[in-house]
Protein backbone atom coordinates (compact mmCIF):
# COMPACT_ATOMS: atom_id res chain seq x y z
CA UNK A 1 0.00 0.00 0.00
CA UNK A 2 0.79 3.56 -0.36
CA UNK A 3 2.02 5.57 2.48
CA UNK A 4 1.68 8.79 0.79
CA UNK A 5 -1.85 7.46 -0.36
CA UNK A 6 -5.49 8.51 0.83
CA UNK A 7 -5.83 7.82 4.55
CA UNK A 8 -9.38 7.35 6.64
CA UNK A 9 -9.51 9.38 9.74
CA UNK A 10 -11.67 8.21 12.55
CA UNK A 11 -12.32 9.81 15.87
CA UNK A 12 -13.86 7.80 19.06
CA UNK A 13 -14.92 9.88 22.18
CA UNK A 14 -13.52 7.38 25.38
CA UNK A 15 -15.05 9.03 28.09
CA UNK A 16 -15.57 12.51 28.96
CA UNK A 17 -15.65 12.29 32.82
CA UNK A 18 -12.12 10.10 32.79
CA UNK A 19 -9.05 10.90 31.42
CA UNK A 20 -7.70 8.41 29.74
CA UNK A 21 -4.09 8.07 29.97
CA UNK A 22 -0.56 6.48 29.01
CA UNK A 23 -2.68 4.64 26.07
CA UNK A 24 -1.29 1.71 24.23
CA UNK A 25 -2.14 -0.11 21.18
CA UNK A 26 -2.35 -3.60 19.40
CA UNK A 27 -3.28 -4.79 16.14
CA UNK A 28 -5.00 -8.37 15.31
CA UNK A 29 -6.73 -9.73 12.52
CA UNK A 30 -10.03 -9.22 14.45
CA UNK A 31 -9.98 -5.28 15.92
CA UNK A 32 -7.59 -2.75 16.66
CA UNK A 33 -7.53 -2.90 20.89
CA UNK A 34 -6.16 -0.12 23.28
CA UNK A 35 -5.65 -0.24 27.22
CA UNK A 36 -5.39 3.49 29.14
CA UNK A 37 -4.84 4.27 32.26
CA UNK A 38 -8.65 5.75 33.60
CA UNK A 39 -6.72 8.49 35.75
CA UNK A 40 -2.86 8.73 36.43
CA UNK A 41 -2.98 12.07 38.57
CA UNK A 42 -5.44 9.93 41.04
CA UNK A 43 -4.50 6.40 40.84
CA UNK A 44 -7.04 3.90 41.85
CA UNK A 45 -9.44 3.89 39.93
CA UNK A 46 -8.31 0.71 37.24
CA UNK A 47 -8.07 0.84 32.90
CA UNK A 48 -9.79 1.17 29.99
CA UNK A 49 -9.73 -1.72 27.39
CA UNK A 50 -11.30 -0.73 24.07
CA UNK A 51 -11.53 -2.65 20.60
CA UNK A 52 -12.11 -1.00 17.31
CA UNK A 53 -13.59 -2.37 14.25
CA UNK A 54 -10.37 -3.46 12.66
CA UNK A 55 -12.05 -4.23 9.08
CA UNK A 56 -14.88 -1.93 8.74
CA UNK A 57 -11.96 0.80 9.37
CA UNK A 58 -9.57 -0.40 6.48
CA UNK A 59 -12.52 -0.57 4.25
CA UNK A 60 -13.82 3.29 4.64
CA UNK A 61 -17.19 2.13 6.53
CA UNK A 62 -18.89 3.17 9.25
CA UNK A 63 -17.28 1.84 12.83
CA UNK A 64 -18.23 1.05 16.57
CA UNK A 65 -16.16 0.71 19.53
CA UNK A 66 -16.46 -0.96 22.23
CA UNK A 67 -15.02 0.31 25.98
CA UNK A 68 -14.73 -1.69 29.01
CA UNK A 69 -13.87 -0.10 32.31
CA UNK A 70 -12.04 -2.02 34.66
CA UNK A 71 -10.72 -2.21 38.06
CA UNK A 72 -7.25 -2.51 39.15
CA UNK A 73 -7.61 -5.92 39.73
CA UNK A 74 -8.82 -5.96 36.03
CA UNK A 75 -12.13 -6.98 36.78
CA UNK A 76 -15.02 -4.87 34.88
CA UNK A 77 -17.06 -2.41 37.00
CA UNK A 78 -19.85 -2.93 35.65
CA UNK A 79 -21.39 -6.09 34.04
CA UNK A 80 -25.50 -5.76 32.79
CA UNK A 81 -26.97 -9.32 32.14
CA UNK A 82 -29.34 -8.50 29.01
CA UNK A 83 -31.61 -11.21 29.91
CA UNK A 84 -33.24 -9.85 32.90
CA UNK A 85 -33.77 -6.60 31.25
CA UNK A 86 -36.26 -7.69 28.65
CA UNK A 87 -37.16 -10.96 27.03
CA UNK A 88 -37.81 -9.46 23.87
CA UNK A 89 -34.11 -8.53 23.16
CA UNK A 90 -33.62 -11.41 20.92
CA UNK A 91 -30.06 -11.06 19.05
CA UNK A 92 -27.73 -8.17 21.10
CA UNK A 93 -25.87 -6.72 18.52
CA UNK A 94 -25.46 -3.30 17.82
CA UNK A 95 -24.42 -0.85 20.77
CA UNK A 96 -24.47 2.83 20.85
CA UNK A 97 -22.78 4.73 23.63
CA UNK A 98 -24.08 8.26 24.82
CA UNK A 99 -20.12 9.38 26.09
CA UNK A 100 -22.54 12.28 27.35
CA UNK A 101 -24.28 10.43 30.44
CA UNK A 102 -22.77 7.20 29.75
CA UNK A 103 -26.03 5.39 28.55
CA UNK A 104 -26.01 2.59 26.15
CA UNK A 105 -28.49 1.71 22.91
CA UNK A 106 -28.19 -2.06 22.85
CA UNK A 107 -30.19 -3.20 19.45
CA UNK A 108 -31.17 -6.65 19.19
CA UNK A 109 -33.03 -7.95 15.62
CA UNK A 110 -35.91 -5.76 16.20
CA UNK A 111 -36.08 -4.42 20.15
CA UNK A 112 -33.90 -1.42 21.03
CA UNK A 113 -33.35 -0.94 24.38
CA UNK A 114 -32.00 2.13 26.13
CA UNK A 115 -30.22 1.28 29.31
CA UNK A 116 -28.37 4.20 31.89
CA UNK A 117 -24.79 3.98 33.07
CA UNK A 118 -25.87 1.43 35.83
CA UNK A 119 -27.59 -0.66 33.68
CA UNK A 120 -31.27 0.08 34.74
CA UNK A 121 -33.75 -0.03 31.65
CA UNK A 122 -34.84 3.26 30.73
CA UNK A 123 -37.02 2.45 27.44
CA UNK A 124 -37.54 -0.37 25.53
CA UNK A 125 -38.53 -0.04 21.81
CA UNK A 126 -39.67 -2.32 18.92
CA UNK A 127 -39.20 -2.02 15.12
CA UNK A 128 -41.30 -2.60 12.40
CA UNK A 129 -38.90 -4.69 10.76
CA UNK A 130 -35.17 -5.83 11.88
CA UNK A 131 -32.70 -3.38 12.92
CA UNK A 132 -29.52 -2.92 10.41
CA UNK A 133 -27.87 -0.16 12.13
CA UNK A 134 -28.03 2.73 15.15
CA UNK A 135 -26.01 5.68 15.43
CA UNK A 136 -25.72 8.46 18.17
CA UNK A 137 -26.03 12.27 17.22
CA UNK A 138 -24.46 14.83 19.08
CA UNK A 139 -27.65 15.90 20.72
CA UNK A 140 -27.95 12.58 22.09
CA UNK A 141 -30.58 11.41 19.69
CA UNK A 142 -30.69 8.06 18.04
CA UNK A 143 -31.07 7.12 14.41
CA UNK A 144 -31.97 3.84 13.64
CA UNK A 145 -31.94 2.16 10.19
CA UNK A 146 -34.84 -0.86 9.81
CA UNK A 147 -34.80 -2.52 6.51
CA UNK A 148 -37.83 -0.39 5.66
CA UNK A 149 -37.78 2.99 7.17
CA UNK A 150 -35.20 5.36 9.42
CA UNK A 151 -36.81 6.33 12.29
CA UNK A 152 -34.80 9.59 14.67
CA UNK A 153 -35.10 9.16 18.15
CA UNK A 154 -34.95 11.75 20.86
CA UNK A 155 -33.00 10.89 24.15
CA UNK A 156 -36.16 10.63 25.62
CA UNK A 157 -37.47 7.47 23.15
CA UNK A 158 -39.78 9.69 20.95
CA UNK A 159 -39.76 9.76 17.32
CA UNK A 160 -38.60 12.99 16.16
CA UNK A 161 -38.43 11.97 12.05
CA UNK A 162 -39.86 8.74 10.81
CA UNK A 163 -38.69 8.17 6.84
CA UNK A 164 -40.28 5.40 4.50
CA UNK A 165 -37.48 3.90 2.97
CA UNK A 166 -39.05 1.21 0.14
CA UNK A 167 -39.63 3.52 -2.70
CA UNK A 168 -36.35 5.00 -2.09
CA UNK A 169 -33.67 2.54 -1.69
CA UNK A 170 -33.53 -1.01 -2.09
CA UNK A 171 -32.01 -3.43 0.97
CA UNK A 172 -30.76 -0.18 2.71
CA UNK A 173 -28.18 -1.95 5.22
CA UNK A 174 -25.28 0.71 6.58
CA UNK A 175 -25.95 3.98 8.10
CA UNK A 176 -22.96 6.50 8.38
CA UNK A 177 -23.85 10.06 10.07
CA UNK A 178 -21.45 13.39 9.46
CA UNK A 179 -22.27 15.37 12.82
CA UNK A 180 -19.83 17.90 11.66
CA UNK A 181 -21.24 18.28 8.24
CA UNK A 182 -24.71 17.60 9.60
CA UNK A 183 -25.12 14.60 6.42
CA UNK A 184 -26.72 11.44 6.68
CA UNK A 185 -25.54 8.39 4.39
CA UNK A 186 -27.56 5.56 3.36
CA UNK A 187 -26.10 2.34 1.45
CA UNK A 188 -28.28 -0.24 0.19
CA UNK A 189 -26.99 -3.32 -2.11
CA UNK A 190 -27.14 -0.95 -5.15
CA UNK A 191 -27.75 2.80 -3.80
CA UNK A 192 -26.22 5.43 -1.24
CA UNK A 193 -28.74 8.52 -0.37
């Protein structure tokens, strides 16, 4: 490859209450991963372990992260068994973090649910069809990309924009959001909008 080719830039928000420090990096066929310290000017308080979306990255797409906080004896601080938050939550697979209040979007195939920091269930929501993707906005809103429509979603669970997506793009399956440029991408097999 070319180093003085095109390169993708990509910028992941780790926590904005913690500071993460002394970070340190790995590559493997399966993610990027980094470890930080959560605080060196008040020690105590344990790492960060993150892992990026090695492939999507390399390939210009969309990417998650995913950050786990632990303690110093590198156990996590928090662990939220799905399960006993809702039996509908068929297939967890798409997370969202709010780096705002540290609340997660976990979307299964067609629930969404909307847990706090601590894990406690603050709205559970159901599709009309199964869930391809979820992004954050700055404002804390949610979009979320069904096979048939996009549907915005205000931090509070209520649909802000609702778009019917059959007549205007076939299969739409990735969902890539500019909050800088305020744009919106759709792919679908054939079509971006």
């Amino acid at each position: 490859s070319d180093p003085t080719g095109a390169y993708n830039l990509y910028a992941f928000p780790i926590d904005y209450n913690e500071f993460n420090d002394y970070p340190k990096f790995g590559i493997w066929p399966d993610g990027y991963y980094m470890t930080a310290d959560r605080n060196k000017i008040f020690p105590g308080l344990g790492n960060f372990a993150l892992v990026f979306e090695r492939e999507k990255m390399l390939n210009n797409q969309p990417a998650q992260y995913f950050v786990f906080k632990l303690d110093n004896n590198g156990k996590p601080i928090l662990q939220i068994d799905l399960t006993t938050r809702t039996r509908k939550l068929d297939d967890p697979r798409l997370l969202a973090l709010n780096p705002y209040d540290s609340s997660l979007w976990v979307a299964g195939e067609r629930f969404l649910l909307h847990l706090d920091a601590q894990g406690k269930l603050l709205q559970a929501w159901e599709a009309s069809d199964e869930i391809q993707a979820i992004s954050l906005d700055m404002d804390e809103s949610l979009w979320l990309l069904s096979h048939s429509e996009l549907l915005h979603l205000s931090a509070q669970n209520t649909v802000l924009q609702r778009l019917d997506l059959k007549q205007l793009l076939k299969e739409p399956e990735f969902l890539a959001l500019d909050n800088l440029g305020a744009l919106l991408w759709i792919a679908g097999k054939q079509d971006i909008i």
